[in-house]
Protein backbone atom coordinates (compact mmCIF):
# COMPACT_ATOMS: atom_id res chain seq x y z
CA UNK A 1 61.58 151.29 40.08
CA UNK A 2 62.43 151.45 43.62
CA UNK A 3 60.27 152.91 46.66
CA UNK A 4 62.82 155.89 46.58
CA UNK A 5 63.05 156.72 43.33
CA UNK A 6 59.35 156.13 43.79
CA UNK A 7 59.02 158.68 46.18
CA UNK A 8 61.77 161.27 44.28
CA UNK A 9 59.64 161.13 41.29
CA UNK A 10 56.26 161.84 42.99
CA UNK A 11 57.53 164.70 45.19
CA UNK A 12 58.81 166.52 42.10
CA UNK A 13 54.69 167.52 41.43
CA UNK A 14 55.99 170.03 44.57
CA UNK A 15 58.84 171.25 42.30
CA UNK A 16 60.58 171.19 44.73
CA UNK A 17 64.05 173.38 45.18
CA UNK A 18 65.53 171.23 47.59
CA UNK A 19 64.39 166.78 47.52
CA UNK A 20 66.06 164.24 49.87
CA UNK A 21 64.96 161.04 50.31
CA UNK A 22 66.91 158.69 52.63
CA UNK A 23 66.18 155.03 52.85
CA UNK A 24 66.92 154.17 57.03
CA UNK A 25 65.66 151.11 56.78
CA UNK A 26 69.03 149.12 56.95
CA UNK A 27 69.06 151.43 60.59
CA UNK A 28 65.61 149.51 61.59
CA UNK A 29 64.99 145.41 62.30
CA UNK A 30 64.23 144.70 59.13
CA UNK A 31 65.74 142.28 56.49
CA UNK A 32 68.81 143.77 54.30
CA UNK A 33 67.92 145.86 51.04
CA UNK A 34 64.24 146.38 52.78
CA UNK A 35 62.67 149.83 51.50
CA UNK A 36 60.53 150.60 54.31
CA UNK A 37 61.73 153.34 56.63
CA UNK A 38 62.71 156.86 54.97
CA UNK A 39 63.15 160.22 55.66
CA UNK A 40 62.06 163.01 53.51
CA UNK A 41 63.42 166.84 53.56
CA UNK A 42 61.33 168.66 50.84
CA UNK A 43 61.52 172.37 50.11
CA UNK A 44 58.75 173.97 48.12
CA UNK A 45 57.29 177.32 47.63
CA UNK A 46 54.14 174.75 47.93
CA UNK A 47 54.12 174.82 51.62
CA UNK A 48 53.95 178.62 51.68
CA UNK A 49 51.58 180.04 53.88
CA UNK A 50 50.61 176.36 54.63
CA UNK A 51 50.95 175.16 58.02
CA UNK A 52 53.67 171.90 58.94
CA UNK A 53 49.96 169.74 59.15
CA UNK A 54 48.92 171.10 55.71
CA UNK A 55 52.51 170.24 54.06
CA UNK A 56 52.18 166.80 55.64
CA UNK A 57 49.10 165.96 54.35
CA UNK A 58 50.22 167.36 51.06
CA UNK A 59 52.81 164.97 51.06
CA UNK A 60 51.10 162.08 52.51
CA UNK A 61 48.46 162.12 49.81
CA UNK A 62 51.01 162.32 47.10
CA UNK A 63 52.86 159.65 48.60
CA UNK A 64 49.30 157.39 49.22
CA UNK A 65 49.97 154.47 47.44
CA UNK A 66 53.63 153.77 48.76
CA UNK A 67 52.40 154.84 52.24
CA UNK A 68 49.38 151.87 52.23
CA UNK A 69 52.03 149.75 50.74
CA UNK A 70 55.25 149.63 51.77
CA UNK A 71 55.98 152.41 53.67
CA UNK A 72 56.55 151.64 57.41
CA UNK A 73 57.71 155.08 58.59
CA UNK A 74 58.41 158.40 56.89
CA UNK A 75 59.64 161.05 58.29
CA UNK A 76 58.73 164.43 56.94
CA UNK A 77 60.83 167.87 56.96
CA UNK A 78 58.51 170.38 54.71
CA UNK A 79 60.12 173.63 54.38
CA UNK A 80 59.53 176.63 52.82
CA UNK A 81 62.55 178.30 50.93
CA UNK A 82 62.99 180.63 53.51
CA UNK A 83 62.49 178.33 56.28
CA UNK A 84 65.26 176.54 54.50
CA UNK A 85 67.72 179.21 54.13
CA UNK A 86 67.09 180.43 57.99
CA UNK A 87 68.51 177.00 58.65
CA UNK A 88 71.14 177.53 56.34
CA UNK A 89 70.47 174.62 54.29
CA UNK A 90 71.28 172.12 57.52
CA UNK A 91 69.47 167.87 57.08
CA UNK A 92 67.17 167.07 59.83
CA UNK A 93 67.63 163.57 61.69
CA UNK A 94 65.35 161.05 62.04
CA UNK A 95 64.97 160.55 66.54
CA UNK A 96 66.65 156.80 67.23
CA UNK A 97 65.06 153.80 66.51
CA UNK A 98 63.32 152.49 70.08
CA UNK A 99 63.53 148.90 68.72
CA UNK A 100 60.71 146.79 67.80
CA UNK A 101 59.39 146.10 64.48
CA UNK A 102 56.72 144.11 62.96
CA UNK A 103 58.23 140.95 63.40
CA UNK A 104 59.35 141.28 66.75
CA UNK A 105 57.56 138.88 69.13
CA UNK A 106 55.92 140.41 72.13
């Protein structure tokens, strides 16, 4: 199983009405078919009522194991479903990469 379909299948314990999970990691300095960078737009009548620091953690200690693992950076988008609708269903992007990564050499 890969990190993503990792990720897809642990995020569904949010049932979720809206999941996607983007691997950027081919956007990053990292080597090809890496799994390390991803960005997550979740909407869940979970979050309701929850501040964006509450859904985080929510998500972060769902996502735990992958996170001490392999996960180098996630970025989060935690919506309600009206949150979701008042942005008429629109994808978030990740900021730009500012360049470095584990293996660069300072």
């Amino acid at each position: 199983m890969t990190i993503k379909n990792s990720i897809e299948a642990k995020l569904q314990s949010l049932q979720p009405q809206f999941l996607d999970v983007v691997n950027e990691s081919h956007l990053h300095n990292v080597p090809k078919g890496s799994e390390s960078h991803f960005r997550v737009t979740v909407v869940s009548d979970e979050f309701d009522g929850k501040m964006l620091i509450a859904r985080h953690r929510m998500v972060n200690k769902i996502l735990a194991a992958e996170i001490a693992g392999s996960i180098h950076a996630l970025v989060l988008h935690t919506m309600t479903r009206e949150e979701w609708f008042e942005k008429s269903g629109e994808k978030n992007e990740s900021p730009p990469c500012l360049g470095g990564s584990r293996t660069t050499q300072l």
